[in-house]
Protein backbone atom coordinates (compact mmCIF):
# COMPACT_ATOMS: atom_id res chain seq x y z
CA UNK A 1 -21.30 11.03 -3.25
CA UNK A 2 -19.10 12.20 -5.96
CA UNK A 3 -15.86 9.64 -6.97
CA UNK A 4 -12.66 11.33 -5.35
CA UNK A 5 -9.55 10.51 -7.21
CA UNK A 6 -6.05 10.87 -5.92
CA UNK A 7 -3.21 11.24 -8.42
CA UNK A 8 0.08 10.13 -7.79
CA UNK A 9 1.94 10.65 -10.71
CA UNK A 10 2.04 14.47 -11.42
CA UNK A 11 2.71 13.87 -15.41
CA UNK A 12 -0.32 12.23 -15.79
CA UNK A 13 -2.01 14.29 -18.12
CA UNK A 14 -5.44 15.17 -15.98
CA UNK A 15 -8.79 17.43 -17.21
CA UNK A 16 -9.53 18.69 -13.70
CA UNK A 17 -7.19 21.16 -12.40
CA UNK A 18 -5.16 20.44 -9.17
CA UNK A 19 -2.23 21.32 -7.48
CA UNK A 20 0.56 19.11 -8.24
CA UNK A 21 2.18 17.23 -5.30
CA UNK A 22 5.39 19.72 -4.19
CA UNK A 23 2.52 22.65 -4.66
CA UNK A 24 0.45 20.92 -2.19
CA UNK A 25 3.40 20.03 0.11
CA UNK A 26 4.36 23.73 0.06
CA UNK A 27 1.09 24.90 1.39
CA UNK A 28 0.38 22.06 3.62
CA UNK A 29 3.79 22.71 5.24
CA UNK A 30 2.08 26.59 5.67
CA UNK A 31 -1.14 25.38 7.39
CA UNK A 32 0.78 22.72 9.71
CA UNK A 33 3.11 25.77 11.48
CA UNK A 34 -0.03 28.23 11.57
CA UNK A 35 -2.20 25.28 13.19
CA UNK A 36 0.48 24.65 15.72
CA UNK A 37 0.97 28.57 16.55
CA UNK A 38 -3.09 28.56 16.55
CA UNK A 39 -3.61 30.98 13.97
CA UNK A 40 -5.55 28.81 11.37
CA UNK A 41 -8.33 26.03 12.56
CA UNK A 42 -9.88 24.68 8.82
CA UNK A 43 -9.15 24.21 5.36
CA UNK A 44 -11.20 23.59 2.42
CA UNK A 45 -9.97 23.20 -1.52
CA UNK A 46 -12.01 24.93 -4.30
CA UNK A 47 -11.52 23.52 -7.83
CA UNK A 48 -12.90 25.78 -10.64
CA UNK A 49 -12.66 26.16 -14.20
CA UNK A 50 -10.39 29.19 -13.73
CA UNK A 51 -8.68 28.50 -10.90
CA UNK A 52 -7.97 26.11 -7.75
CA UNK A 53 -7.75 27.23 -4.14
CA UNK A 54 -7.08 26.29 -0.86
CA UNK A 55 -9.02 28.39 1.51
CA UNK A 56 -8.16 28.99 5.00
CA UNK A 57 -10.56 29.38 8.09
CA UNK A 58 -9.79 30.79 11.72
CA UNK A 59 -13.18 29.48 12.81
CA UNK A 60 -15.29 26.89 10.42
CA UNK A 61 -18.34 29.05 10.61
CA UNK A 62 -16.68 31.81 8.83
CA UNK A 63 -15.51 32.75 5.62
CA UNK A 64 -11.89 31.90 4.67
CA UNK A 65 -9.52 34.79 5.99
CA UNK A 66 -6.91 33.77 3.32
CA UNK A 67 -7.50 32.39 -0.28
CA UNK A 68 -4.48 30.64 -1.62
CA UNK A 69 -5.34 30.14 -5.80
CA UNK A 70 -3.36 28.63 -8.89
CA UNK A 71 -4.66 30.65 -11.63
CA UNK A 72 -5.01 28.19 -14.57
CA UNK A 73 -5.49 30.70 -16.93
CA UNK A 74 -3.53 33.31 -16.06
CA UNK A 75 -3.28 36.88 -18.53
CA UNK A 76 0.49 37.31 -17.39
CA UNK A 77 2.86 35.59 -16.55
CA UNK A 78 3.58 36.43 -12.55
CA UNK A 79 -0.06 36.43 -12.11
CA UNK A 80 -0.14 31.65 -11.87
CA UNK A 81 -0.02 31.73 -8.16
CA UNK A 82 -2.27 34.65 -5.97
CA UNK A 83 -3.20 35.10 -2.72
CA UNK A 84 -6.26 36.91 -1.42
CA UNK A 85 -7.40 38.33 1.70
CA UNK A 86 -11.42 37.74 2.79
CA UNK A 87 -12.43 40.71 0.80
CA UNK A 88 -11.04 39.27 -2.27
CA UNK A 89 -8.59 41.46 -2.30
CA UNK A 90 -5.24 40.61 -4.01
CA UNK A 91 -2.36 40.31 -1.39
CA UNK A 92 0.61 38.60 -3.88
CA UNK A 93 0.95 37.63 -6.79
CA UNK A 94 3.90 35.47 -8.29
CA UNK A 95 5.10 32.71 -10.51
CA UNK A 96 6.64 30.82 -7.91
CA UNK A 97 4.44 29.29 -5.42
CA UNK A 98 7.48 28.81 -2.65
CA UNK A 99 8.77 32.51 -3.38
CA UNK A 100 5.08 34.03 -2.98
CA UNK A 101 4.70 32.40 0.35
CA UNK A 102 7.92 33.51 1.67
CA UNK A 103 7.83 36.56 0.18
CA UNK A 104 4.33 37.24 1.82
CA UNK A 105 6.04 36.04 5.44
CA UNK A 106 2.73 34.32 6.25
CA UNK A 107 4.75 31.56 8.29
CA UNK A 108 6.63 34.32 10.39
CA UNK A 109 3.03 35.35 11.53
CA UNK A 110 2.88 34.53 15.70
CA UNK A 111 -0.51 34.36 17.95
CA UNK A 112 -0.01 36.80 20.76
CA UNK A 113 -1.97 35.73 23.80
């Protein structure tokens, strides 16, 4: 089993990329009102070279409807915080990880039964 670290203090100065604590909170905040509407059932977290996501699941035997990614390398500038549909497919882009999310309305989404 690989050695999991958690970081506390954001300006440490890591190798591996992650999101940093209020990025995490953000999207964590996301995933707790579409759980509780029933809309999202997993999560998982990617960490590449590239880029870092946080993949969501309506069913854990699926693939991730919605791919949440921090571009660490990103060619322009709006282009640091994406988010993808299940076809890869680039839904939003953005600089700001808060303004994406809104801007996307992905918390105004509601389960009709």
């Amino acid at each position: 089993m690989k050695n999991i670290k958690l970081i506390v203090d954001n300006s440490y100065n890591f190798k591996q990329p992650y999101f940093i604590k209020k990025e995490l909170q953000t999207i964590l905040n996301l995933y707790a009102r579409m759980v509780s509407n029933g809309t999202w059932k997993d999560y998982s977290l990617y960490a590449g070279k590239k880029e870092i996501s946080f993949d969501v699941y309506k069913r854990n035997s699926e693939k991730p409807i919605l791919r949440i990614l921090k571009n660490l390398k990103p060619h322009y500038k709006n282009e640091k915080y994406l988010i993808k549909d299940k076809n890869g497919k680039v839904i939003q882009k953005s600089e700001n990880l808060k303004l994406l999310i809104d801007r996307t309305s992905l918390g105004k989404i509601e389960l009709i039964k």
